[in-house]
PDB file of N, CA and C in Angstrom:
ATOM      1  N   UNK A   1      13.051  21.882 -70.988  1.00  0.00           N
ATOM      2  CA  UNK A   1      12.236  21.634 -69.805  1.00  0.00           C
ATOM      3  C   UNK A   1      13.017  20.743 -68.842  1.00  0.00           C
ATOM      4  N   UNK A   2      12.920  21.132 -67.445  1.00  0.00           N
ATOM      5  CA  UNK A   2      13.779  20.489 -66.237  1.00  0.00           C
ATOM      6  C   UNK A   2      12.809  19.302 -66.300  1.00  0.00           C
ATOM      7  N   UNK A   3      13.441  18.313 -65.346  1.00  0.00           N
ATOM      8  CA  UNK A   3      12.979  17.127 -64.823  1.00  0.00           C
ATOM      9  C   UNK A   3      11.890  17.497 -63.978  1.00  0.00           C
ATOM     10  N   UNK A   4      12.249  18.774 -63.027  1.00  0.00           N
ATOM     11  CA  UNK A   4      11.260  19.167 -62.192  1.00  0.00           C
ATOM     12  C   UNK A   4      10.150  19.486 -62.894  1.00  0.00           C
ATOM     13  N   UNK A   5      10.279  20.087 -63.897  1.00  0.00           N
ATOM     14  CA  UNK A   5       9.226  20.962 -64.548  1.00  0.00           C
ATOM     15  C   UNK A   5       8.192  20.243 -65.220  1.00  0.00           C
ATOM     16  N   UNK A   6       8.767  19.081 -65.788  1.00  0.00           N
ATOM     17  CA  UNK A   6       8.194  17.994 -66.451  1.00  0.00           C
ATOM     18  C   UNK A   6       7.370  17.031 -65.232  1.00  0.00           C
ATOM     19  N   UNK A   7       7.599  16.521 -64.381  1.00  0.00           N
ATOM     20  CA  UNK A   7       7.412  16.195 -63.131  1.00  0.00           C
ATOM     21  C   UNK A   7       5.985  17.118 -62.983  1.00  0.00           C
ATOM     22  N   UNK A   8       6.450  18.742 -62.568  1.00  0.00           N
ATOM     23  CA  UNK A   8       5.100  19.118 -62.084  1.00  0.00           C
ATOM     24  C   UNK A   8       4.004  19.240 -62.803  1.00  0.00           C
ATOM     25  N   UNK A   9       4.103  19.526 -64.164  1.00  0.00           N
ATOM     26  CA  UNK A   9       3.298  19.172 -65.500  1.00  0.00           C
ATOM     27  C   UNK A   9       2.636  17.834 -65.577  1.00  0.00           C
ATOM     28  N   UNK A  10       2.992  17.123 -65.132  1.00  0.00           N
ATOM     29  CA  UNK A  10       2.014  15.866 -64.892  1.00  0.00           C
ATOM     30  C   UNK A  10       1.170  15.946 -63.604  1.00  0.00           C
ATOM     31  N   UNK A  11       2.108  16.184 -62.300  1.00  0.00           N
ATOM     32  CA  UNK A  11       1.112  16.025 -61.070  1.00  0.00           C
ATOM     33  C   UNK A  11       0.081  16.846 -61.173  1.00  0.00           C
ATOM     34  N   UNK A  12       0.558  18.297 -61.812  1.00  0.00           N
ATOM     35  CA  UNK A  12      -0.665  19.042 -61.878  1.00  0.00           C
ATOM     36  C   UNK A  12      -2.339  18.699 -62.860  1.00  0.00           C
ATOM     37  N   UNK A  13      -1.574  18.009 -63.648  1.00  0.00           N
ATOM     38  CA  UNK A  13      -2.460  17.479 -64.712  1.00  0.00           C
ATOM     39  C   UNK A  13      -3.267  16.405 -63.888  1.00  0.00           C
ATOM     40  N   UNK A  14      -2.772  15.874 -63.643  1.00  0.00           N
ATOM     41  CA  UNK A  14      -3.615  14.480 -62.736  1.00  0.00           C
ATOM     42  C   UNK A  14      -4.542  14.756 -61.559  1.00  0.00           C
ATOM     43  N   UNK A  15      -3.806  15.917 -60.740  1.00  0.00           N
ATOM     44  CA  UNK A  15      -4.480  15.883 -59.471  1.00  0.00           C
ATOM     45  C   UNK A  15      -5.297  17.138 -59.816  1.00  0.00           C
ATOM     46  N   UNK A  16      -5.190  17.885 -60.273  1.00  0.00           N
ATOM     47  CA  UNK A  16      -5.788  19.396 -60.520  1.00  0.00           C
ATOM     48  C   UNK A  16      -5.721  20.318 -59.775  1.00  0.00           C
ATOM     49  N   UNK A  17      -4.478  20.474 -59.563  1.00  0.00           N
ATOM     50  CA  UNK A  17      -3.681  21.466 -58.568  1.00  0.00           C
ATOM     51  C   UNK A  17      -2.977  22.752 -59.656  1.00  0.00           C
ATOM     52  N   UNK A  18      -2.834  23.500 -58.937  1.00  0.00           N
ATOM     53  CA  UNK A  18      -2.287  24.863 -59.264  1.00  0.00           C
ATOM     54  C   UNK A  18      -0.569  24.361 -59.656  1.00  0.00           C
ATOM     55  N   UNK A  19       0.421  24.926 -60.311  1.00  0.00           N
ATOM     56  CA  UNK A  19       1.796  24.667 -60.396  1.00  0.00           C
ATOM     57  C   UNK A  19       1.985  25.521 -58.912  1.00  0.00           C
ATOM     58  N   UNK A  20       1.674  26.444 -58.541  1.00  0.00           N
ATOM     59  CA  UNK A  20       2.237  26.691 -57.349  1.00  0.00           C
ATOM     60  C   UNK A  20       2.269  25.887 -56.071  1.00  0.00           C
ATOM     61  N   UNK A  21       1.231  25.290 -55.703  1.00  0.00           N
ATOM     62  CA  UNK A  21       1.013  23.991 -55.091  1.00  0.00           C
ATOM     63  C   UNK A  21       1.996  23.157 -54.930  1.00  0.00           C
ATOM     64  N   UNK A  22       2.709  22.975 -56.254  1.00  0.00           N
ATOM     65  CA  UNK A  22       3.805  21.353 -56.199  1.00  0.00           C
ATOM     66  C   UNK A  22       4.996  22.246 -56.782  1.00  0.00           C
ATOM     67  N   UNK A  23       5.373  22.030 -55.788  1.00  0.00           N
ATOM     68  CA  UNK A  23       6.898  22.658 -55.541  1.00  0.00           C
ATOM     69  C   UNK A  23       7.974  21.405 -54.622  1.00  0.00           C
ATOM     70  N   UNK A  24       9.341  21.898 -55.539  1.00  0.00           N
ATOM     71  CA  UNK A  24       9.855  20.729 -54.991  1.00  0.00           C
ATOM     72  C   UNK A  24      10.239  20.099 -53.304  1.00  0.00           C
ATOM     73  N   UNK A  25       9.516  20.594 -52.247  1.00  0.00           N
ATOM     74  CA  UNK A  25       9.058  20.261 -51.025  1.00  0.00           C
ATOM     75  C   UNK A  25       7.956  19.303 -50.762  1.00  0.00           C
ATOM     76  N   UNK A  26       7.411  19.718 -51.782  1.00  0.00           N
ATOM     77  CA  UNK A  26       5.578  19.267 -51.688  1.00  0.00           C
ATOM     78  C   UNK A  26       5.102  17.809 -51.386  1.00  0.00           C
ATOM     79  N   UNK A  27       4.778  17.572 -50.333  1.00  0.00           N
ATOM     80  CA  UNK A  27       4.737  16.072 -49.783  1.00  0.00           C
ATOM     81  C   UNK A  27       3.714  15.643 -50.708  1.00  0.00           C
ATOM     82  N   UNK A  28       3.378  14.422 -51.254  1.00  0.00           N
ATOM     83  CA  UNK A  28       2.493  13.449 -51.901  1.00  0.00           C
ATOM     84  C   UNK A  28       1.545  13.620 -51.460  1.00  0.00           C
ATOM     85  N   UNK A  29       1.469  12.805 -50.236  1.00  0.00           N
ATOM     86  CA  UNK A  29      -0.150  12.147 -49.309  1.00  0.00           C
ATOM     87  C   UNK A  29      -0.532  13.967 -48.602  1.00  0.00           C
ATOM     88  N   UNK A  30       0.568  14.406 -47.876  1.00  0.00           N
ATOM     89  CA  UNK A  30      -0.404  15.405 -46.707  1.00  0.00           C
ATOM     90  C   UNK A  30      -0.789  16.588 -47.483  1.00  0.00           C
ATOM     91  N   UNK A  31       0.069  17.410 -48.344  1.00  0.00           N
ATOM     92  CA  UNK A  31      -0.263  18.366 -49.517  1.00  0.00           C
ATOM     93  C   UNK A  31      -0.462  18.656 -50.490  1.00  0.00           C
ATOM     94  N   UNK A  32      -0.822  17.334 -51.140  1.00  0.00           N
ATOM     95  CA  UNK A  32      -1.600  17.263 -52.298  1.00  0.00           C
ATOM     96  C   UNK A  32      -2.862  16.380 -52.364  1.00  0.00           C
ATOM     97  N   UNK A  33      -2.737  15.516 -51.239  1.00  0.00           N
ATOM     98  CA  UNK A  33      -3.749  14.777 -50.865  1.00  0.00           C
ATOM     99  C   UNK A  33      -3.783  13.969 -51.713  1.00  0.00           C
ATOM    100  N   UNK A  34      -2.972  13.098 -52.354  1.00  0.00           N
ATOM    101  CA  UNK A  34      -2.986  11.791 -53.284  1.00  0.00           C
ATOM    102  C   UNK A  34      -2.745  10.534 -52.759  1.00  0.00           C
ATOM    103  N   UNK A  35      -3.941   9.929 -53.002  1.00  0.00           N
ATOM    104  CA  UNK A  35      -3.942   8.590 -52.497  1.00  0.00           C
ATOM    105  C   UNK A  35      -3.024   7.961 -53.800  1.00  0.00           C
ATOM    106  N   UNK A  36      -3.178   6.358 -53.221  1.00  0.00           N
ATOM    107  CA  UNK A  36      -2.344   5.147 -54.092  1.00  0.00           C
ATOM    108  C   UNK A  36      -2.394   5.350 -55.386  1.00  0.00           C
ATOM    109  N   UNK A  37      -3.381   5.641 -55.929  1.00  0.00           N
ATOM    110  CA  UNK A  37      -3.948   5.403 -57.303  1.00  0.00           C
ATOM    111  C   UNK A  37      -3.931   6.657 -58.094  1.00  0.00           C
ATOM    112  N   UNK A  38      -3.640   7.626 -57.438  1.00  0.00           N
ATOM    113  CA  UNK A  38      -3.040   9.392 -57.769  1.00  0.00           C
ATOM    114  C   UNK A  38      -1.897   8.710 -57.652  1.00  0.00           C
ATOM    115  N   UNK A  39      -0.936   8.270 -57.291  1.00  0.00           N
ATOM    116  CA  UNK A  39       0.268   7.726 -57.167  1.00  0.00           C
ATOM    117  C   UNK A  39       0.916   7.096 -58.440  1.00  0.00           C
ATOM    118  N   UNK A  40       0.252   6.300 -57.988  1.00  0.00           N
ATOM    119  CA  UNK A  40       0.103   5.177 -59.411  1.00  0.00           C
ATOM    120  C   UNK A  40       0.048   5.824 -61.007  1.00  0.00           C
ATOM    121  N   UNK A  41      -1.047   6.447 -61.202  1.00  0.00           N
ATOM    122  CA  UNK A  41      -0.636   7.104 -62.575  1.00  0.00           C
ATOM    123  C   UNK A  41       0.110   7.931 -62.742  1.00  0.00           C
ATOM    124  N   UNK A  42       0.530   9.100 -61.445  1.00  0.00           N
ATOM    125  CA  UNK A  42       1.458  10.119 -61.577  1.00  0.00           C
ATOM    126  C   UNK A  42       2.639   8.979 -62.754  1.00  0.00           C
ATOM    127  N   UNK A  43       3.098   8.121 -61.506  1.00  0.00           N
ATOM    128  CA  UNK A  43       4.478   7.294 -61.626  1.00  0.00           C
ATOM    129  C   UNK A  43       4.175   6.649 -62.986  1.00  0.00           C
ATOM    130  N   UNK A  44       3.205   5.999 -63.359  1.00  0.00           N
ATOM    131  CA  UNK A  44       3.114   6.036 -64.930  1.00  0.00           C
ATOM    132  C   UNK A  44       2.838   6.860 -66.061  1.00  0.00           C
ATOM    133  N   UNK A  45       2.630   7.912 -65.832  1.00  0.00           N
ATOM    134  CA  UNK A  45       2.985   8.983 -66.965  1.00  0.00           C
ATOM    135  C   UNK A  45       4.214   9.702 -67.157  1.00  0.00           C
ATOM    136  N   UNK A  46       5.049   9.338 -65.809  1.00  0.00           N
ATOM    137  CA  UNK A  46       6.673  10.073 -65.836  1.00  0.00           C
ATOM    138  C   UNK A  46       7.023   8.807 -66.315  1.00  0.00           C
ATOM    139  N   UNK A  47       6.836   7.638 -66.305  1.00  0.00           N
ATOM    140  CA  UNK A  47       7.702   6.351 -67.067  1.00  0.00           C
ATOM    141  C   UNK A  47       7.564   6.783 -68.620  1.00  0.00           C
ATOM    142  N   UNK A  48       6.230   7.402 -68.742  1.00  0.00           N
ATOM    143  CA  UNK A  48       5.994   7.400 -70.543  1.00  0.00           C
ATOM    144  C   UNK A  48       6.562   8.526 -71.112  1.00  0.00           C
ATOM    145  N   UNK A  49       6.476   9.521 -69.993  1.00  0.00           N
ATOM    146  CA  UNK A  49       7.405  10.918 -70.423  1.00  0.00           C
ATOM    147  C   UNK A  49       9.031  10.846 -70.296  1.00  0.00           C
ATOM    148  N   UNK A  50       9.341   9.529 -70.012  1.00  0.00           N
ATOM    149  CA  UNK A  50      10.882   9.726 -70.229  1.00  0.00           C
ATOM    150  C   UNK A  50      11.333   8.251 -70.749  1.00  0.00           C
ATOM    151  N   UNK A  51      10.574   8.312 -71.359  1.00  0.00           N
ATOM    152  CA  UNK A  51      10.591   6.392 -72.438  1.00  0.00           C
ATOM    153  C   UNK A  51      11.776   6.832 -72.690  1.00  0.00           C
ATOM    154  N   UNK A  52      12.581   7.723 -73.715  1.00  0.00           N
ATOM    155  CA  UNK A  52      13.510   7.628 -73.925  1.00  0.00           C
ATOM    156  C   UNK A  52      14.788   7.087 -72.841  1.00  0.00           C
ATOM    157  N   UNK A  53      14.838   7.672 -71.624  1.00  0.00           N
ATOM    158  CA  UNK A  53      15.673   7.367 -70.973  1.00  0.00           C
ATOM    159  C   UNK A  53      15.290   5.505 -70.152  1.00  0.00           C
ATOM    160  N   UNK A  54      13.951   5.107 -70.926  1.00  0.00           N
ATOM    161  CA  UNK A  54      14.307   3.824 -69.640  1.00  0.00           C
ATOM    162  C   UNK A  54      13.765   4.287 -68.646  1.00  0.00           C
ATOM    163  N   UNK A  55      12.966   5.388 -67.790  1.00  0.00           N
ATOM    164  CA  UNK A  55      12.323   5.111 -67.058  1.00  0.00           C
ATOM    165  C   UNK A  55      11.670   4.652 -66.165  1.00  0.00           C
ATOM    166  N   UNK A  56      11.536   3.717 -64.660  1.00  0.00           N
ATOM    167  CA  UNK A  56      10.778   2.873 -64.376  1.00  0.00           C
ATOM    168  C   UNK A  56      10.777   3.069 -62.743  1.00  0.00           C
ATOM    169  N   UNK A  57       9.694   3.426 -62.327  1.00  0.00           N
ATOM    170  CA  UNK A  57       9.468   3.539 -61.135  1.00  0.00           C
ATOM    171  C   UNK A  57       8.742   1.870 -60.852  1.00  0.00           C
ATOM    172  N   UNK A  58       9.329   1.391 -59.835  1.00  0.00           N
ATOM    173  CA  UNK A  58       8.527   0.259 -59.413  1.00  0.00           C
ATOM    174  C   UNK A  58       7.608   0.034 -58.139  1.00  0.00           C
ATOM    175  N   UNK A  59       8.064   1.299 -57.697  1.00  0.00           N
ATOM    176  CA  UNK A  59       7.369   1.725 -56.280  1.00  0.00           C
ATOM    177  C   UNK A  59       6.632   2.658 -55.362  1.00  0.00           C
ATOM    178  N   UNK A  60       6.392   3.254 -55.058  1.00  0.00           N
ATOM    179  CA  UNK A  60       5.952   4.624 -54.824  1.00  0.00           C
ATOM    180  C   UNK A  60       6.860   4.759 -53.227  1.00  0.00           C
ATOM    181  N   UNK A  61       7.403   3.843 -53.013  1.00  0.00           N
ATOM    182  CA  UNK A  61       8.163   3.646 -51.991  1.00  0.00           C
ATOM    183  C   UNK A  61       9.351   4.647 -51.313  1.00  0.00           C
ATOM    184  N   UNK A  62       9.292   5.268 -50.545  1.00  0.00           N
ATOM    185  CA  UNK A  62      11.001   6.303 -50.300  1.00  0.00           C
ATOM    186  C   UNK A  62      10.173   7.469 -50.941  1.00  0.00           C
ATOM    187  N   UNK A  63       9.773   7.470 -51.557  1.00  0.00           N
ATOM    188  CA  UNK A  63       9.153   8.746 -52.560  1.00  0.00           C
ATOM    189  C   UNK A  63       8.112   9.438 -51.812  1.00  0.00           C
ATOM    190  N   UNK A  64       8.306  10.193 -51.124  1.00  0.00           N
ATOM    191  CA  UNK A  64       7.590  11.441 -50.210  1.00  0.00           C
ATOM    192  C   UNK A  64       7.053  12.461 -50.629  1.00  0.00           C
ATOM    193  N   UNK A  65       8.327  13.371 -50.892  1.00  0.00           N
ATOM    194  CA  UNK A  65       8.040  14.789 -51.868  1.00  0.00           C
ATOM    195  C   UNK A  65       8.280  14.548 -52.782  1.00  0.00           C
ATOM    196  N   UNK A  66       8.309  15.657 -53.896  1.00  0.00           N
ATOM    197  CA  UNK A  66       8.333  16.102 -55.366  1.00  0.00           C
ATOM    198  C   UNK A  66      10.041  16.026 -55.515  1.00  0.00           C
ATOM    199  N   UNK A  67      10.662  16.174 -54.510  1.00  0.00           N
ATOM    200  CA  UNK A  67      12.026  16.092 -54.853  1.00  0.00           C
ATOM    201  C   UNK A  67      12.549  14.725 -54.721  1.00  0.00           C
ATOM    202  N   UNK A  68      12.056  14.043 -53.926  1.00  0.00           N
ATOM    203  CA  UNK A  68      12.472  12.611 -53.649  1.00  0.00           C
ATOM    204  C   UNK A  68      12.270  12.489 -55.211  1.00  0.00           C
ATOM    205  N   UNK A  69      11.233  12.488 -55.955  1.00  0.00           N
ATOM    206  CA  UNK A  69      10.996  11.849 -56.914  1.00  0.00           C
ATOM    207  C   UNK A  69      11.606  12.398 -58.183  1.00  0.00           C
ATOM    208  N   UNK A  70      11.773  13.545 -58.487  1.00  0.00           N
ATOM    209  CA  UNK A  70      12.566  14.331 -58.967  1.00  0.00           C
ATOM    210  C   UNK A  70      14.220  13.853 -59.595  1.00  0.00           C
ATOM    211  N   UNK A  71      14.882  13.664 -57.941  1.00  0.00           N
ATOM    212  CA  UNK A  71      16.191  12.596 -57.553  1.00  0.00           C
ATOM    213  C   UNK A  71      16.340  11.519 -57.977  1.00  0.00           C
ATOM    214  N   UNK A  72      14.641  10.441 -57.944  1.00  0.00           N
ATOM    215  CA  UNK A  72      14.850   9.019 -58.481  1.00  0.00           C
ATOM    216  C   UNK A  72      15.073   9.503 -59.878  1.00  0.00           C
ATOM    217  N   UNK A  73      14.232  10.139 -60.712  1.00  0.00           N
ATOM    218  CA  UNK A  73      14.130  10.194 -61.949  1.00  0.00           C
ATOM    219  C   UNK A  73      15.393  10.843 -62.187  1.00  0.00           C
ATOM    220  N   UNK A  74      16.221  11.694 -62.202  1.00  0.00           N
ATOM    221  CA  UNK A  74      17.564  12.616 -62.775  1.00  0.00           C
ATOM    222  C   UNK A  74      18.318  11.057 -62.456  1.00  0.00           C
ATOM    223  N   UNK A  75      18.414  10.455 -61.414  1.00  0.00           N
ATOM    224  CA  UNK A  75      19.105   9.336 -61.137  1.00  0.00           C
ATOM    225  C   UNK A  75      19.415   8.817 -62.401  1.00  0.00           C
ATOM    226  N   UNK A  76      17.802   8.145 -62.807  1.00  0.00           N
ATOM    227  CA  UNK A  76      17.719   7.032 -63.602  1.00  0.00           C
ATOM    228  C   UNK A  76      18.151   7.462 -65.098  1.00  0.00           C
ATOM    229  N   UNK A  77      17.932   8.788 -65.213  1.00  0.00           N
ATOM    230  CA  UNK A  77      18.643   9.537 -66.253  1.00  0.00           C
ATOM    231  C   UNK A  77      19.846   9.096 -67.075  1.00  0.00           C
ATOM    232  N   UNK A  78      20.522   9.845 -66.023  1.00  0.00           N
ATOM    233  CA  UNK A  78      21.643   9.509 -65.467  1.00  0.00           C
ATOM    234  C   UNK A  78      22.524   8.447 -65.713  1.00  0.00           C
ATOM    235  N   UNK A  79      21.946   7.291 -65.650  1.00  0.00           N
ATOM    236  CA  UNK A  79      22.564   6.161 -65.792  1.00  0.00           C
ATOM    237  C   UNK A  79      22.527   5.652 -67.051  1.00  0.00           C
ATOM    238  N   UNK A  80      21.447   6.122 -67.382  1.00  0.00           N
ATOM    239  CA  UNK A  80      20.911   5.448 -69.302  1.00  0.00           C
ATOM    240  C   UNK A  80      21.566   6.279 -70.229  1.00  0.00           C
ATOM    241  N   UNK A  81      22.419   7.749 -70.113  1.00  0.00           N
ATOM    242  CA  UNK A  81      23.046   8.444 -70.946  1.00  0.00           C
ATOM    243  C   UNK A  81      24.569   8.104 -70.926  1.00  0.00           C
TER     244      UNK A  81
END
């Protein structure tokens, strides 16, 4: 399973959106309609789904689309392997 894939497996879970919906374009706030707190747990269930790597979003900050976030996470990957 991709980072992406894992990624949309949660947003979809949380917000109750279709996988077609969140695609890696897919803005946060205007096309999925997630406020702070849709935010907030997204970013803590990808910390718990990649415990192994260390994980840690501290912000919801810069993070727009599904790819912004996508990028932080392969990043942080990345660095812990």
């Amino acid at each position: 399973m991709t980072t992406f894939e894992k990624i949309q497996e949660i947003i979809v879970d949380q917000l109750g959106k279709d996988e077609e919906e969140v695609q890696l374009t897919t803005n946060f706030r205007e096309e999925l309609e997630a406020d702070s707190l849709d935010l907030f747990q997204i970013l803590n269930d990808i910390e718990d789904a990649f415990e192994e790597y260390d994980v840690k979003i501290e912000t919801d900050e810069g993070l727009v689309t599904v790819q912004d976030l996508v990028a932080f996470v392969d990043k942080q990957i990345a660095q812990a392997k």
